[in-house]
Protein backbone atom coordinates (compact mmCIF):
# COMPACT_ATOMS: atom_id res chain seq x y z
CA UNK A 1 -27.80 10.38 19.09
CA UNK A 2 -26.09 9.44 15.74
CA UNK A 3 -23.29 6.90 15.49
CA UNK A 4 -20.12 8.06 14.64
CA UNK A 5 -18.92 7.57 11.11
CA UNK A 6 -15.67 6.83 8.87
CA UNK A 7 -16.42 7.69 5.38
CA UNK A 8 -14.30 5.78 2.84
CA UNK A 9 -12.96 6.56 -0.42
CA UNK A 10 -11.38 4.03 -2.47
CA UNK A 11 -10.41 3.83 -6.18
CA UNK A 12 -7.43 3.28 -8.28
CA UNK A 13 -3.82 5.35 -8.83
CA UNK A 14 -5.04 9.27 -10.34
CA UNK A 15 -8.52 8.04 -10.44
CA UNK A 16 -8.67 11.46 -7.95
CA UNK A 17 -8.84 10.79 -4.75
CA UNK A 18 -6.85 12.73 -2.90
CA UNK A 19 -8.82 16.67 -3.94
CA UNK A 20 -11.97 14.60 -3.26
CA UNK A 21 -11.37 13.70 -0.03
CA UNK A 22 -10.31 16.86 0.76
CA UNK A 23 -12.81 18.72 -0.43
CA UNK A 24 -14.98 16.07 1.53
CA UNK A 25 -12.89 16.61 5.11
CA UNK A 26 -14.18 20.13 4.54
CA UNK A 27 -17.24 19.82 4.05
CA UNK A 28 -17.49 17.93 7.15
CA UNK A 29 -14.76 20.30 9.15
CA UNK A 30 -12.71 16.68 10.34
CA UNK A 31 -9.53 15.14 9.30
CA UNK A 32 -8.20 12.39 6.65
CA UNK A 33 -6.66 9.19 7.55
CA UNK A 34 -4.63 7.93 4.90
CA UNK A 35 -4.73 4.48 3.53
CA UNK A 36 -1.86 4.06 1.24
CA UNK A 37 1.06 1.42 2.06
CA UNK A 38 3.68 3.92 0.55
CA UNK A 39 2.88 7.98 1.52
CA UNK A 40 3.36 6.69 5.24
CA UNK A 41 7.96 6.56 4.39
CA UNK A 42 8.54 10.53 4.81
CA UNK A 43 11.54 9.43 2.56
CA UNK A 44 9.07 8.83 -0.23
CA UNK A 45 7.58 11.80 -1.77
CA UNK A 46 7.21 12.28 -5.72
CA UNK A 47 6.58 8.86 -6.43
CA UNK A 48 4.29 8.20 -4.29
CA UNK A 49 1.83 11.04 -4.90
CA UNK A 50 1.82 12.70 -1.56
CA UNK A 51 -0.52 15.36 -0.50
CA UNK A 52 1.01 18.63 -1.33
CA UNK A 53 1.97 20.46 1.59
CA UNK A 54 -0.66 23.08 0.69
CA UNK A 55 -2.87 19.95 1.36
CA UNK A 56 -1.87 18.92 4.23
CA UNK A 57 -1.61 22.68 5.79
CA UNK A 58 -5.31 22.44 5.13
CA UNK A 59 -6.11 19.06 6.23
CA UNK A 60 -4.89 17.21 9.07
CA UNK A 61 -3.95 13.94 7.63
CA UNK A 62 -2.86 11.01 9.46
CA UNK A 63 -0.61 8.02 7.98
CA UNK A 64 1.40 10.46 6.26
CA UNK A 65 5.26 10.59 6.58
CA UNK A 66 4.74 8.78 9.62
CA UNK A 67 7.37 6.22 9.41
CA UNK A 68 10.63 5.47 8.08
CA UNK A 69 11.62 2.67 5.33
CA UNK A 70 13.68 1.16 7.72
CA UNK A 71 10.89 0.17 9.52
CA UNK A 72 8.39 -3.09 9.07
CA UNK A 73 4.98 -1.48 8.17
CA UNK A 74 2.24 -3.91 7.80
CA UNK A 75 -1.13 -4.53 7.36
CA UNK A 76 -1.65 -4.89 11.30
CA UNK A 77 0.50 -1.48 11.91
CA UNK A 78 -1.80 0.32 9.99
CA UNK A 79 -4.84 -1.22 11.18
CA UNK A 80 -4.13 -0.40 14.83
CA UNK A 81 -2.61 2.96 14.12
CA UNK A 82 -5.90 4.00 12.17
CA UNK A 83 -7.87 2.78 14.86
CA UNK A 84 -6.23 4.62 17.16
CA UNK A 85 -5.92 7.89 14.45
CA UNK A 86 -10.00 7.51 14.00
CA UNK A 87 -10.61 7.21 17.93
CA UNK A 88 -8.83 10.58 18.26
CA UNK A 89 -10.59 12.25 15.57
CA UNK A 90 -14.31 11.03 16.69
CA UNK A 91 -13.00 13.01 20.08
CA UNK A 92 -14.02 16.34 18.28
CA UNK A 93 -16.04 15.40 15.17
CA UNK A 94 -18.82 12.75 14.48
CA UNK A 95 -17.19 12.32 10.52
CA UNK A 96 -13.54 10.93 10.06
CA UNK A 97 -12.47 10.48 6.58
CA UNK A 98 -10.02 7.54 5.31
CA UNK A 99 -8.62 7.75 1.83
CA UNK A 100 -6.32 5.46 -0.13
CA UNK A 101 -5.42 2.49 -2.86
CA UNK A 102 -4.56 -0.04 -0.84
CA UNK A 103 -7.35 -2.17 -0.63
CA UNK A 104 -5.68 -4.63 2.10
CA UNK A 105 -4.97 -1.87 4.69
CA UNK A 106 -8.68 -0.41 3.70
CA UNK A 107 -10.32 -4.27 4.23
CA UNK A 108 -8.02 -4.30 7.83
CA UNK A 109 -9.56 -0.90 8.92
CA UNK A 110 -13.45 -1.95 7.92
CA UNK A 111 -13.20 -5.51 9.18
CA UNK A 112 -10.11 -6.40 11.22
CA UNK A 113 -6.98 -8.56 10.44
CA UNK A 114 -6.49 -12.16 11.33
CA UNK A 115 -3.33 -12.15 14.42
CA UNK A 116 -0.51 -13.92 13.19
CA UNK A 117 2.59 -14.93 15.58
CA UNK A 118 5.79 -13.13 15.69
CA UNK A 119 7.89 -14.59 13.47
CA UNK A 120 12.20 -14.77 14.23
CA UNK A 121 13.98 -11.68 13.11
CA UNK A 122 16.90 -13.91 12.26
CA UNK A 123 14.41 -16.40 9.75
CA UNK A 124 13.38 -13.15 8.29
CA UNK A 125 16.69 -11.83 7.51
CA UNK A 126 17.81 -15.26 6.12
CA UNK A 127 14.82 -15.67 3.66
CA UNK A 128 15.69 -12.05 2.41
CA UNK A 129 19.35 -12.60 1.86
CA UNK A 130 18.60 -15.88 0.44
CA UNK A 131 15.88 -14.57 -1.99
CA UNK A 132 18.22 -12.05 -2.64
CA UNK A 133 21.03 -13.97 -4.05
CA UNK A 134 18.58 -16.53 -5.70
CA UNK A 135 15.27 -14.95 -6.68
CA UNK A 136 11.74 -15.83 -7.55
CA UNK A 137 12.56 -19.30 -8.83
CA UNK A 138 14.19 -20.84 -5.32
CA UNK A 139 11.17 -18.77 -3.10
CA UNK A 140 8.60 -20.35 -5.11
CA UNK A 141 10.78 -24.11 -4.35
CA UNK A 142 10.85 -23.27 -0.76
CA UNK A 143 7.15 -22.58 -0.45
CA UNK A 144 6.23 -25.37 -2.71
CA UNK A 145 8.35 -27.99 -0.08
CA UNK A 146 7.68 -25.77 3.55
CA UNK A 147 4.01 -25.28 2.84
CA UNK A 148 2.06 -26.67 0.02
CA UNK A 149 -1.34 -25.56 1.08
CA UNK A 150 0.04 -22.15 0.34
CA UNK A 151 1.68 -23.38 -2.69
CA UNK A 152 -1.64 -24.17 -4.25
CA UNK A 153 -4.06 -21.60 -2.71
CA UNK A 154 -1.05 -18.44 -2.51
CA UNK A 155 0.19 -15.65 -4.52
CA UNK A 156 3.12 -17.45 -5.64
CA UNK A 157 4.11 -14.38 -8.29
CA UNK A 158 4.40 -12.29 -5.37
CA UNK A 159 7.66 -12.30 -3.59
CA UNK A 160 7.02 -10.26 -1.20
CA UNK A 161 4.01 -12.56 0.09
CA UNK A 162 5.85 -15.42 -0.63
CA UNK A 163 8.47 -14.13 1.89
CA UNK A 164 6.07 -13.40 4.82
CA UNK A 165 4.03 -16.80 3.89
CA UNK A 166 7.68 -18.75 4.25
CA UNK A 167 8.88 -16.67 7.42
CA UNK A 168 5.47 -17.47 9.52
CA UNK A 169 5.60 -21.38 8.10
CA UNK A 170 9.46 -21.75 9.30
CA UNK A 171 8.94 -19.77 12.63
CA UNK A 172 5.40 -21.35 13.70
CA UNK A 173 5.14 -24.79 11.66
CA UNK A 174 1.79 -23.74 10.34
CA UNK A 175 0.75 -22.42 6.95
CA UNK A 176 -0.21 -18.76 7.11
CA UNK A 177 -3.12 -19.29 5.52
CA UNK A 178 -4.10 -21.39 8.83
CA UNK A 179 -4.46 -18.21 10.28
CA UNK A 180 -7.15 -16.65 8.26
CA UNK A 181 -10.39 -17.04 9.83
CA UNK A 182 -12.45 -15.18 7.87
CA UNK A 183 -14.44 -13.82 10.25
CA UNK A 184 -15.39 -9.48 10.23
CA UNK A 185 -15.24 -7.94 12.58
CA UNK A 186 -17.86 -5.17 13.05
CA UNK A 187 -16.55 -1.79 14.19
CA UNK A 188 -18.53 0.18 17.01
CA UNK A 189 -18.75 3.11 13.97
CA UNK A 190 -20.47 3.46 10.70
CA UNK A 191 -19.09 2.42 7.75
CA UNK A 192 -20.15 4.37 4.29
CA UNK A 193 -17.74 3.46 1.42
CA UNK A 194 -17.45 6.05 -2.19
CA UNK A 195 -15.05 4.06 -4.93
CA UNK A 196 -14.44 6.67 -7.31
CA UNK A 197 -14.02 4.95 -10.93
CA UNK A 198 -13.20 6.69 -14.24
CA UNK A 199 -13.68 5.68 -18.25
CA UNK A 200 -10.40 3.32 -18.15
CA UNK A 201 -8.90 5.49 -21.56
CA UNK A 202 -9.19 8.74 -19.77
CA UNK A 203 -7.51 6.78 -15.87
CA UNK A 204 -4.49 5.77 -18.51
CA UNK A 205 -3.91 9.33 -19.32
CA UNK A 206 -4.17 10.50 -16.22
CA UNK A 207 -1.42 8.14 -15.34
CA UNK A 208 0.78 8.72 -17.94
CA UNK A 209 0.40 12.62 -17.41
CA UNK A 210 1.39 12.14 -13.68
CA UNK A 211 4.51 9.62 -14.82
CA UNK A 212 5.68 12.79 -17.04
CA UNK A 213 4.87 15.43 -13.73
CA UNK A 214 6.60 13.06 -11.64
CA UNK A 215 9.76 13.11 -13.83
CA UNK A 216 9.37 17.05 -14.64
CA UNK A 217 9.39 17.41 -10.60
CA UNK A 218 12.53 15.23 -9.81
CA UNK A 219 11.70 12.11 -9.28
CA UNK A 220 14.92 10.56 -10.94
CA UNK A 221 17.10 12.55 -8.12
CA UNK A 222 14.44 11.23 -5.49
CA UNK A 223 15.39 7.44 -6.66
CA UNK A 224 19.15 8.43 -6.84
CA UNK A 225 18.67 9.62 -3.18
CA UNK A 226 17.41 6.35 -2.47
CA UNK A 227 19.24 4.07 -4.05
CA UNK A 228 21.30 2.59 -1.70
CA UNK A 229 18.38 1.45 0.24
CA UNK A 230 16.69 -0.10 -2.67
CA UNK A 231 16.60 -3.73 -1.09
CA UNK A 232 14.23 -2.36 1.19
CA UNK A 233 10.65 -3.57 0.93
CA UNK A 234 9.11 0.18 1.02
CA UNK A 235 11.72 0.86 -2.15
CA UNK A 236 9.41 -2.61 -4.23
CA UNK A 237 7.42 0.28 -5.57
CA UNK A 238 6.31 1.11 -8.88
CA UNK A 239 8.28 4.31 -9.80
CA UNK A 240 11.58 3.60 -8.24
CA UNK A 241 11.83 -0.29 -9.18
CA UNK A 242 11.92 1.43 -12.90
CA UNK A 243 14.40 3.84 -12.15
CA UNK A 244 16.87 1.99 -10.30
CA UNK A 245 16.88 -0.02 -13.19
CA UNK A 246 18.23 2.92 -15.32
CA UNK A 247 20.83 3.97 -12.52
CA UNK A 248 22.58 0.05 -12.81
CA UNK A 249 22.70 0.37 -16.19
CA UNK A 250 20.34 -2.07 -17.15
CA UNK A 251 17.74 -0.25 -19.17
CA UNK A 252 17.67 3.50 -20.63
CA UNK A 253 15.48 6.84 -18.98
CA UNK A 254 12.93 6.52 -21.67
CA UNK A 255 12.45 2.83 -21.03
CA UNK A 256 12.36 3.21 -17.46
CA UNK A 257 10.06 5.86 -17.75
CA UNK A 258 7.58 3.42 -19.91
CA UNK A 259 7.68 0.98 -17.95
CA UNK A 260 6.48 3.18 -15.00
CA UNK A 261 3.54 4.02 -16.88
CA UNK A 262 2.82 0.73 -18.55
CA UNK A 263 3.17 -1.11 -14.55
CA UNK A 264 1.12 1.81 -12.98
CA UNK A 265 -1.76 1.13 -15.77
CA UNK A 266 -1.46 -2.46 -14.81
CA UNK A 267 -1.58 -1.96 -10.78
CA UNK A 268 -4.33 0.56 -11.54
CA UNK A 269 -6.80 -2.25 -13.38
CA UNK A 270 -6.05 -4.85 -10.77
CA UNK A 271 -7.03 -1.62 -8.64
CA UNK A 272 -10.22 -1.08 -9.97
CA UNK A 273 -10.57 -5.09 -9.94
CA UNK A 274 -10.29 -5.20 -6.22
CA UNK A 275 -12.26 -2.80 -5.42
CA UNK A 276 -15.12 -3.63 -7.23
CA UNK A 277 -15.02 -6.73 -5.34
CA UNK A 278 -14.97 -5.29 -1.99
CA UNK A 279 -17.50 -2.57 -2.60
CA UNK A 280 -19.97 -5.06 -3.53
């Protein structure tokens, strides 16, 4: 009797994923898990690149619209609610499908996530306000004098990893990073991984072709929508960072606009980067 399998596709922003795995999900009469740390808010819709709902009338997917942005969706959320998604699928159909550009939740799903204590809610909220009212510069200070080992061996440009590295090192006394084993864990289901990759000239326009659909399709009124809940980690998103921008005051539409396609281009090569990596 054959194993049961998870076929996944990975590859950067536009690169086409989405029709492909479709097309694939038919083929194989069976369902889609998503993979993407951002189509899972149902309050986020044009820039994230949902599924149309023609899509997803033809496809059951999974990890779409799922939660809310008030809610703290992390890598282990997603691992155990794919887990659970894939389980349910495998109950009618020897193929599952999981699709998406977010190569941490894909890495979680293939080979498990390291547990990490629960950290205090009130810790949480006070490293959010503070980094808030001070920025980058005081975050990268507090890691630098609560947890050096992170300091050196961390994403220290990253503020949101910053933030969960500081929260876990005030609540537990230990780095995070003492809490990455390293160790895979092997899943009792096949594996079989498709990166899709494109000429890099021909990804860019795709990107900055979407950036102008996006717009044409009201994606400025989405951010407005949204824009009182732009402290919220599901709002740190390349498309509505930009835009919010624009609605203070701070920069004009056409430079917002830019600088959605010029950061999307960027995210896309480190993207393409990643995956390449874990695909080897």
């Amino acid at each position: 009797m054959n194993r049961k399998t998870c076929i996944i596709i990975s590859g950067p922003t536009a690169v086409g994923k989405t029709d492909f795995a479709i097309e694939l999900a038919q083929k194989h009469q069976t369902q889609i898990i998503s993979a993407d740390s951002r189509q899972c808010y149902k309050e986020l819709n044009i820039g994230v690149a949902k599924p149309s709902a023609e899509q997803l009338n033809i496809i059951q997917h999974y990890f779409i619209s799922s939660h809310s942005i008030q809610e703290d969706v992390n890598v282990k959320v997603f691992e155990q609610y794919a887990l659970n998604a894939v389980k349910k699928i495998f109950e009618t159909n020897d193929v599952a499908v999981v699709v998406g550009g977010t190569g941490l939740y894909i890495k979680a799903f293939c080979e498990g996530v390291d547990d990490i204590p629960t950290v205090s809610e009130k810790i949480r909220n006070e490293i959010k306000e503070a980094y808030k009212k001070n920025g980058i510069e005081w975050l990268q200070k507090e890691i630098q004098k609560h947890d050096p080992f992170y300091f050196t061996s961390g994403e220290i440009q990253n503020p949101q990893r910053m933030m969960r590295a500081l929260e876990v090192n005030l609540s537990t006394g230990n780095s995070i990073l003492d809490f990455h084993s390293g160790k895979k864990i092997k899943r009792d289901f096949e594996i079989k991984k498709i990166n899709l990759e494109l000429p890099r000239n021909e990804l860019y326009e795709r990107i900055n072709r979407r950036v102008d659909d996006m717009m044409n399709n009201g994606l400025l009124k989405e951010a407005e929508n949204l824009f009182l809940y732009r402290h919220l980690n599901a709002l740190q998103t390349v498309g509505y960072k930009e835009l919010f921008d624009f609605i203070e005051g701070k920069i004009s539409l056409d430079k917002a606009i830019d600088d959605i396609k010029k950061n999307t281009r960027h995210f896309a090569k480190r993207q393409v980067t990643w995956f390449k990596k874990f695909n080897e």
